[in-house]
Protein backbone atom coordinates (compact mmCIF):
# COMPACT_ATOMS: atom_id res chain seq x y z
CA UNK A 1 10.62 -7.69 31.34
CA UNK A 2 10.69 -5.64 28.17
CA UNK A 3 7.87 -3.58 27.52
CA UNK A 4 8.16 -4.80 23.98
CA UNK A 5 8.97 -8.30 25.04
CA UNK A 6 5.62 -8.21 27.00
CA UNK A 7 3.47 -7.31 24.00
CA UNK A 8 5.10 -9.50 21.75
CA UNK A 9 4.21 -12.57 24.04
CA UNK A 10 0.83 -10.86 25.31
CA UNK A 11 -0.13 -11.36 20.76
CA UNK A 12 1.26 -14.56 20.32
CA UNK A 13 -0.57 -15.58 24.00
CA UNK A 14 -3.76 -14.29 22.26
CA UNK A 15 -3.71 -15.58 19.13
CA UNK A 16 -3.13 -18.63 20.27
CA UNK A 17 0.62 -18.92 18.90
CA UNK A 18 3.39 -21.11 20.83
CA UNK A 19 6.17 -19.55 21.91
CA UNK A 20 8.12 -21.96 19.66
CA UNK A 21 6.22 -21.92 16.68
CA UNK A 22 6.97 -17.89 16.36
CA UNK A 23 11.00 -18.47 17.25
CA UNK A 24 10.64 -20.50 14.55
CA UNK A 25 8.79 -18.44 12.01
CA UNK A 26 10.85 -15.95 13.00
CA UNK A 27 13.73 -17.43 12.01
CA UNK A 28 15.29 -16.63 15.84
CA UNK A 29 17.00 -19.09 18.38
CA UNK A 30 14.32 -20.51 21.15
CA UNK A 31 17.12 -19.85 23.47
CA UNK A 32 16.90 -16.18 22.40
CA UNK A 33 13.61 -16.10 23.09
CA UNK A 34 13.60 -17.62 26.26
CA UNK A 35 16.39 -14.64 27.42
CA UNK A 36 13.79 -11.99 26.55
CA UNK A 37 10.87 -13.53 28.01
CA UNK A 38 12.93 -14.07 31.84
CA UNK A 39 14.72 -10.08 30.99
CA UNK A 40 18.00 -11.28 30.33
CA UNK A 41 17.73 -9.76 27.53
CA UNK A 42 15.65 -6.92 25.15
CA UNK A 43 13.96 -7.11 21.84
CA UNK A 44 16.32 -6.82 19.09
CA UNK A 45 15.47 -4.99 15.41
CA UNK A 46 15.72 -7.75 14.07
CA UNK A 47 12.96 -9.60 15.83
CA UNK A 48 10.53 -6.85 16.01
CA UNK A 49 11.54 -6.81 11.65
CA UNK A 50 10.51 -10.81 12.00
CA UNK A 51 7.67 -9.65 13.84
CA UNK A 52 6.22 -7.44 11.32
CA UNK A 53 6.97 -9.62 8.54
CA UNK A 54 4.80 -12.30 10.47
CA UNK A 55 2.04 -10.23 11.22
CA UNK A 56 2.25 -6.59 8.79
CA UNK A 57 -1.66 -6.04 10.04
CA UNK A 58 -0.21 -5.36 13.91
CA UNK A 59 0.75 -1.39 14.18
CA UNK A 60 4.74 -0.73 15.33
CA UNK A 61 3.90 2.06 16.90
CA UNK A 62 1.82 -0.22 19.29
CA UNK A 63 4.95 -2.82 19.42
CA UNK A 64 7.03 0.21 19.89
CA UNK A 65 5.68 2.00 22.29
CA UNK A 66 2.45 1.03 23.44
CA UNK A 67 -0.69 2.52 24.08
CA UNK A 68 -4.21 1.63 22.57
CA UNK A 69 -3.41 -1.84 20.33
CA UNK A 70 -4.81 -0.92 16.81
CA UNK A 71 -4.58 -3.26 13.89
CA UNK A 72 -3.28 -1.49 10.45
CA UNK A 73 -6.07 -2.95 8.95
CA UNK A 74 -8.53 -1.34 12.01
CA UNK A 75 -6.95 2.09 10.47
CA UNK A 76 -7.09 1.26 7.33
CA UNK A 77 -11.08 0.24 7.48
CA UNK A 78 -11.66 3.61 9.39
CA UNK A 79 -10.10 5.46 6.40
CA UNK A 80 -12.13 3.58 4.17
CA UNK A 81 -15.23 4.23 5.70
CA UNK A 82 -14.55 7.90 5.72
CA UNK A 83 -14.03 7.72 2.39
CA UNK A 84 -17.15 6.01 1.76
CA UNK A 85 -19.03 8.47 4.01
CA UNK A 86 -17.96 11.77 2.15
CA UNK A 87 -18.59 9.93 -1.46
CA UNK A 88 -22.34 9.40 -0.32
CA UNK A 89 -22.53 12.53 1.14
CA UNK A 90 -21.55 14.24 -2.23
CA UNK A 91 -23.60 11.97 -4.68
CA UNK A 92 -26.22 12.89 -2.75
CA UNK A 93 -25.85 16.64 -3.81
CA UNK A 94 -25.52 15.44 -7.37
CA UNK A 95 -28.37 14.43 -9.75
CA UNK A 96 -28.29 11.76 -11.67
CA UNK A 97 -28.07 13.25 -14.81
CA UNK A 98 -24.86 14.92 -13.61
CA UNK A 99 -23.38 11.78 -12.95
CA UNK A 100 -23.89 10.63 -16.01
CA UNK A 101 -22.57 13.08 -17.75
CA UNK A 102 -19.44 13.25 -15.71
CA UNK A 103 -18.27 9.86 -17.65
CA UNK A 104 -15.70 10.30 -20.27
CA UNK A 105 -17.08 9.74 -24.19
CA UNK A 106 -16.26 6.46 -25.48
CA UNK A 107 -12.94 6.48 -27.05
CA UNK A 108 -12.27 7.18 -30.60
CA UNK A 109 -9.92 5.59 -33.26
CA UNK A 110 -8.16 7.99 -35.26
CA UNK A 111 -5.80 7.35 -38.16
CA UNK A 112 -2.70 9.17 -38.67
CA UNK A 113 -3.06 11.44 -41.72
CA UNK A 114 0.34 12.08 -43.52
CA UNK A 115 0.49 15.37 -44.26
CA UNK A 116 3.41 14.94 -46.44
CA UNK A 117 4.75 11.87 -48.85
CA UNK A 118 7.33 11.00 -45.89
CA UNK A 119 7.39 8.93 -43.25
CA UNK A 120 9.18 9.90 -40.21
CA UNK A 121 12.54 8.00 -39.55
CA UNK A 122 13.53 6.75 -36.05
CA UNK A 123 15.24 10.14 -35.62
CA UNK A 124 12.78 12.28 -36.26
CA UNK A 125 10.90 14.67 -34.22
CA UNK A 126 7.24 14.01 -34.74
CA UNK A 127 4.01 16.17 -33.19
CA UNK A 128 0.74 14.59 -33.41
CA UNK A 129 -2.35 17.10 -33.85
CA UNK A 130 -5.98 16.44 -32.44
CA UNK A 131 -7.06 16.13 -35.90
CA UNK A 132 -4.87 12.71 -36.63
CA UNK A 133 -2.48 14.45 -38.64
CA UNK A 134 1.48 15.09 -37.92
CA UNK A 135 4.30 16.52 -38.79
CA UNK A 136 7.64 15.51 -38.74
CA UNK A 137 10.87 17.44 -38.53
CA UNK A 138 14.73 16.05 -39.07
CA UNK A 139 17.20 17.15 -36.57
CA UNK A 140 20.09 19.02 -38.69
């Protein structure tokens, strides 16, 4: 049998999913099934796309080509706790006071000022200054 084939029906086998109830899901003949399972025939693209449409938390690479069966959400929570290690490991070489002023100031309303009598059409260049003022120029 397909290598594939087998790991495919080793999943299903352990989670418990008929044989049926995946063809199904899948959207593939039974029949079609059946042929992979005896070796008649191999895993096609399209069922190892139906496959990870089914299940998106099973790595391909492991479907693919074997190896050590890892869940993308196993990888994912090892990223995340290396994250979360590194984060502690720098707040704890910050004081608290540093933290605190790391956060942005609150956000201030400002007014445009006209610095002229005019206000700019929809074809006019306009630069905005710090201040709240602008200026406008008309393209010639």
């Amino acid at each position: 049998m397909d290598p594939i084939a087998e790991r495919i029906l080793h999943f299903l086998q352990e989670k418990g999913i008929s044989k049926s109830a995946f063809a199904e899901a899948a959207g593939i003949n039974k029949a079609s099934l059946s042929h992979i399972e005896s070796g008649r025939n191999k895993v096609s693209l399209n069922i190892i796309e139906s496959f990870s449409k089914l299940y998106p938390d099973v790595d391909l690479n492991w479907l693919i080509q074997g190896g050590e069966k890892e869940t993308i959400s196993t990888v994912n929570e090892n990223k995340i706790h290396e994250k979360l290690e590194e984060q502690v490991a720098v707040k704890s070489n910050i004081k608290d006071k540093e933290i605190q002023d790391m956060k942005p100031p609150p956000a201030e309303k400002t007014q445009l000022k006209l610095d002229d009598n005019t206000q700019p059409s929809d074809n006019d260049i306009v630069v905005l200054f710090g201040d709240g003022t602008y200026k406008s120029f008309r393209p010639k």
